[in-house]
Protein backbone atom coordinates (compact mmCIF):
# COMPACT_ATOMS: atom_id res chain seq x y z
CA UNK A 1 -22.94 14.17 -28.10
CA UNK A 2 -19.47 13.22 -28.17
CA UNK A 3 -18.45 9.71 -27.51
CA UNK A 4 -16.26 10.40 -24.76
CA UNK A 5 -18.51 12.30 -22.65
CA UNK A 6 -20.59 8.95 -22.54
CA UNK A 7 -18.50 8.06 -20.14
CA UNK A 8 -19.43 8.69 -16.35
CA UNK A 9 -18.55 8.48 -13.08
CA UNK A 10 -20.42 6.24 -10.59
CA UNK A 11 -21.61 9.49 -9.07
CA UNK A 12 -22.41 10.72 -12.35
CA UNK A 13 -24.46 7.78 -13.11
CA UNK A 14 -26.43 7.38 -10.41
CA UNK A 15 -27.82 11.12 -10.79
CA UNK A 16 -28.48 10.50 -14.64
CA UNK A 17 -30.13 7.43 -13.76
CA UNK A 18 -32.55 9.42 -11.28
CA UNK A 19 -33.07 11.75 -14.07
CA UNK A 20 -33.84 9.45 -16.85
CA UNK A 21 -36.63 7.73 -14.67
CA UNK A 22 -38.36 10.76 -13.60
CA UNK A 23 -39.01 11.58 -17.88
CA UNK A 24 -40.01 7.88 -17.86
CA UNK A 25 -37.26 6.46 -19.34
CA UNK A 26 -36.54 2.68 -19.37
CA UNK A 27 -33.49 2.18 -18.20
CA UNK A 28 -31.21 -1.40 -19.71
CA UNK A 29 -28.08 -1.83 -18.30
CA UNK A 30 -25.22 -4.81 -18.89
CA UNK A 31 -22.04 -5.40 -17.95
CA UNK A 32 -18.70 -6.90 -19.09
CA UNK A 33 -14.91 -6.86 -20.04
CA UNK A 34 -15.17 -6.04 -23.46
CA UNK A 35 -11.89 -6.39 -23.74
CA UNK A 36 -11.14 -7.32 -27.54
CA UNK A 37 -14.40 -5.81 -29.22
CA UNK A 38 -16.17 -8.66 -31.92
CA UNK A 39 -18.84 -8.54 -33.67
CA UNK A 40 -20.73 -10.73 -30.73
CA UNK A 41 -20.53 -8.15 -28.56
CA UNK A 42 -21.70 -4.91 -31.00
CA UNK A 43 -24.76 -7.04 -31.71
CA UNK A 44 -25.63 -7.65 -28.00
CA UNK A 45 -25.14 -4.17 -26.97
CA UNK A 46 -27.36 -3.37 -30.20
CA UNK A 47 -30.27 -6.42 -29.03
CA UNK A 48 -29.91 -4.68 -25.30
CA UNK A 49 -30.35 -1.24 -26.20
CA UNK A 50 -33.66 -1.97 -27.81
CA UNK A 51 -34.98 -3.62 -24.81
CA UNK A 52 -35.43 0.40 -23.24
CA UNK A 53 -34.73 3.75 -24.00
CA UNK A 54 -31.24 4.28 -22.46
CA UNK A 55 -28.35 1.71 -22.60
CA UNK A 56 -25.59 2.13 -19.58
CA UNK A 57 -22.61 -0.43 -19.54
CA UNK A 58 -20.77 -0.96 -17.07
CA UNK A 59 -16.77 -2.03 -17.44
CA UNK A 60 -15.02 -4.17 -15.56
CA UNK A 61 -11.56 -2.47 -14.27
CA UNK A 62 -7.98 -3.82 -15.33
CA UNK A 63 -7.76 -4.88 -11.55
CA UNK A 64 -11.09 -6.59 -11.71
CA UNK A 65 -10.48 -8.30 -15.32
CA UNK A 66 -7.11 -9.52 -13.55
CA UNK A 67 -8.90 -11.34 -11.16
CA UNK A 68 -12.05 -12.78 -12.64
CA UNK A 69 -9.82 -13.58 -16.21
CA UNK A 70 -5.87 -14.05 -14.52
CA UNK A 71 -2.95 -12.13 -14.34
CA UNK A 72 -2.40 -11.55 -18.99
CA UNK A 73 -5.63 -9.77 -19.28
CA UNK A 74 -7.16 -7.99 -20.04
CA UNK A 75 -5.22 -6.57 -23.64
CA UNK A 76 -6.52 -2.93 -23.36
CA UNK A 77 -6.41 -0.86 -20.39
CA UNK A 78 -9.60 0.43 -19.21
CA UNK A 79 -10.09 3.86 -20.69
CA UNK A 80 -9.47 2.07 -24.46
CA UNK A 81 -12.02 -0.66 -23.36
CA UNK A 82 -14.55 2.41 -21.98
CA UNK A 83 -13.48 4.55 -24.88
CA UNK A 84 -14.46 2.22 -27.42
CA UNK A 85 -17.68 0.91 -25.97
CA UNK A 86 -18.95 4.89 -25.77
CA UNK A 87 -17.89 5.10 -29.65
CA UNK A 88 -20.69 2.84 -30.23
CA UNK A 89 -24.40 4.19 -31.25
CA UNK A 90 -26.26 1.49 -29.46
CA UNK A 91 -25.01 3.02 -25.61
CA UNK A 92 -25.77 5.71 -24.05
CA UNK A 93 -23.51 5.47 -21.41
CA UNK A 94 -20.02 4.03 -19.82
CA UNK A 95 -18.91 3.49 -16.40
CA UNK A 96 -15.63 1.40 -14.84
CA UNK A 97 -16.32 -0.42 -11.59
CA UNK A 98 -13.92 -1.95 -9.68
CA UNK A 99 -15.58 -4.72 -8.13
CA UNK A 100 -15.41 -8.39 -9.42
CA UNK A 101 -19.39 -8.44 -10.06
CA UNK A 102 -21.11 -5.48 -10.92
CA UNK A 103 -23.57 -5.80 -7.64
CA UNK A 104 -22.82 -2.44 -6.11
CA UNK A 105 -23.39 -0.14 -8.85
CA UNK A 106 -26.88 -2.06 -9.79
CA UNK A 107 -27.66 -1.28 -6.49
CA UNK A 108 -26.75 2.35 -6.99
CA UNK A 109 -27.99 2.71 -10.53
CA UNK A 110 -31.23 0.25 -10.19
CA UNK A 111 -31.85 -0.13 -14.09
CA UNK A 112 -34.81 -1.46 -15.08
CA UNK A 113 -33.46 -3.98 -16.91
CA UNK A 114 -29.77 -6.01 -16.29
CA UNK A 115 -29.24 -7.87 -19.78
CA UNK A 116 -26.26 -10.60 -19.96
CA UNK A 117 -25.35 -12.84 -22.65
CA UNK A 118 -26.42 -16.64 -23.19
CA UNK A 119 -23.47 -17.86 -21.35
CA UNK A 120 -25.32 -17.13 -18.24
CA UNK A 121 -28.06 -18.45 -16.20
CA UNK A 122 -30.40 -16.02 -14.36
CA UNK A 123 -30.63 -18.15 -10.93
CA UNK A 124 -26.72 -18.39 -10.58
CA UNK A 125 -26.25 -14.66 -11.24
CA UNK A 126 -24.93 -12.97 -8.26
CA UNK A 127 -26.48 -9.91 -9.67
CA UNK A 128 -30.28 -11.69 -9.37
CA UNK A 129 -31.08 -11.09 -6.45
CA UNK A 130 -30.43 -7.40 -6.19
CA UNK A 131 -31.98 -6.79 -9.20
CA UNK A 132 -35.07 -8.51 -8.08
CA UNK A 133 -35.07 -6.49 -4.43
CA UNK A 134 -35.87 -3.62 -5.91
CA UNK A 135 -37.91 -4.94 -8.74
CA UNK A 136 -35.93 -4.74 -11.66
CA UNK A 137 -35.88 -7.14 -14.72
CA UNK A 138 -33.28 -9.71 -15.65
CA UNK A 139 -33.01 -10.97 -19.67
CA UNK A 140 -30.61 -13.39 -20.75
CA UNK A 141 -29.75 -12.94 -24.58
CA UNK A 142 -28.71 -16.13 -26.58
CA UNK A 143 -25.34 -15.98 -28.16
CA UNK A 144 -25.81 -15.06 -32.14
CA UNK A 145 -22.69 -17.11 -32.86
CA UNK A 146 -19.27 -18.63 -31.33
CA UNK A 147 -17.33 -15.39 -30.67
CA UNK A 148 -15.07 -15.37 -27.69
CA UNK A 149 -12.28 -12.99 -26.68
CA UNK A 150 -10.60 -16.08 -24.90
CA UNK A 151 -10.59 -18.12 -27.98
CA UNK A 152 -9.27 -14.69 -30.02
CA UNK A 153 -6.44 -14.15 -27.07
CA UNK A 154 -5.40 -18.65 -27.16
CA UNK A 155 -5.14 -17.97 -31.09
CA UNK A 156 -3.12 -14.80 -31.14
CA UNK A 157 -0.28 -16.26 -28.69
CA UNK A 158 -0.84 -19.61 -30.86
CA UNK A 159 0.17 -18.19 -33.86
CA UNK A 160 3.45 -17.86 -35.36
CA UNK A 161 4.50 -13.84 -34.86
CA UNK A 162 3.35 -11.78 -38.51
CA UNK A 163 6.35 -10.50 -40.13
CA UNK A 164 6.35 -6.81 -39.61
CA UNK A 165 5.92 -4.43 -42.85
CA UNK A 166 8.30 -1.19 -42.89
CA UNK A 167 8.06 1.27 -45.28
CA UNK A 168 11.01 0.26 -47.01
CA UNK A 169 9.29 -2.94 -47.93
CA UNK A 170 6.60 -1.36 -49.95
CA UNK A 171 7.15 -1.21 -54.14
CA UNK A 172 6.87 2.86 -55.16
């Protein structure tokens, strides 16, 4: 399949998702920014995608990263952010929503599983109890290591700007 057909429509989604269940298909789903990809997040999306037998992610819009993460983010639009996640082996699937949480397409979708990282606590989880209405799964995954796009974006505007290489600058 080619990455970029991985990535669907709501609409899309939702009729996938209907499909997938009636072959029996487990169906893990997470959701994020992903806005500057790290090895953190490849790992997670590969620890996720194990838990069933169909991975769909679910991206956060620019308008949405604006307001959950302020007005400078997120770095790459939404189709890079969507593009790159679908380049990855571990999903099956990409979708944009526009909302701040991801509530209204786990309603729509209903994946057996919602997996978030170990910066989150299941009870606070705004998408908990939605999940749990319709009797779907939620797994928190520790953190491997310390990887943070915030702490990559704080050291990119502290550093002093890298000397740009033309051509000309290059020995022949």
């Amino acid at each position: 399949m080619n990455y970029q057909n991985k990535i669907k429509s709501r609409s899309e989604l939702v009729l996938i998702a209907q499909k997938l269940r009636r072959q029996g298909k487990k169906i893990v789903m997470t959701g994020g920014i992903f806005d500057i990809l790290h090895p953190g997040h490849t790992r997670y999306l590969q620890k996720a995608k194990k838990l069933g037998d169909a991975l769909i992610v679910a991206i956060n819009t620019n308008d949405s990263t604006r307001r959950n993460k302020g007005p400078k983010r997120p770095i790459n639009n939404q189709e890079i952010r969507a593009e790159i996640i679908a380049a990855l082996e571990s999903v099956d699937y990409v979708t944009i929503f526009n909302e701040s949480t991801p509530k209204e397409i786990i309603a729509q979708v209903k994946p057996d599983m919602w997996v978030k990282g170990g910066q989150y606590r299941e009870e606070e989880m705004p998408e908990t109890p939605i999940i749990r209405r319709y009797g779907g799964k939620v797994k928190i995954l520790p953190p491997e290591e310390d990887f943070s796009v915030s702490g990559l974006v704080e050291k990119i505007i502290k550093e002093k700007p890298i000397k740009v290489l033309r051509e000309e600058n290059f020995i022949r």
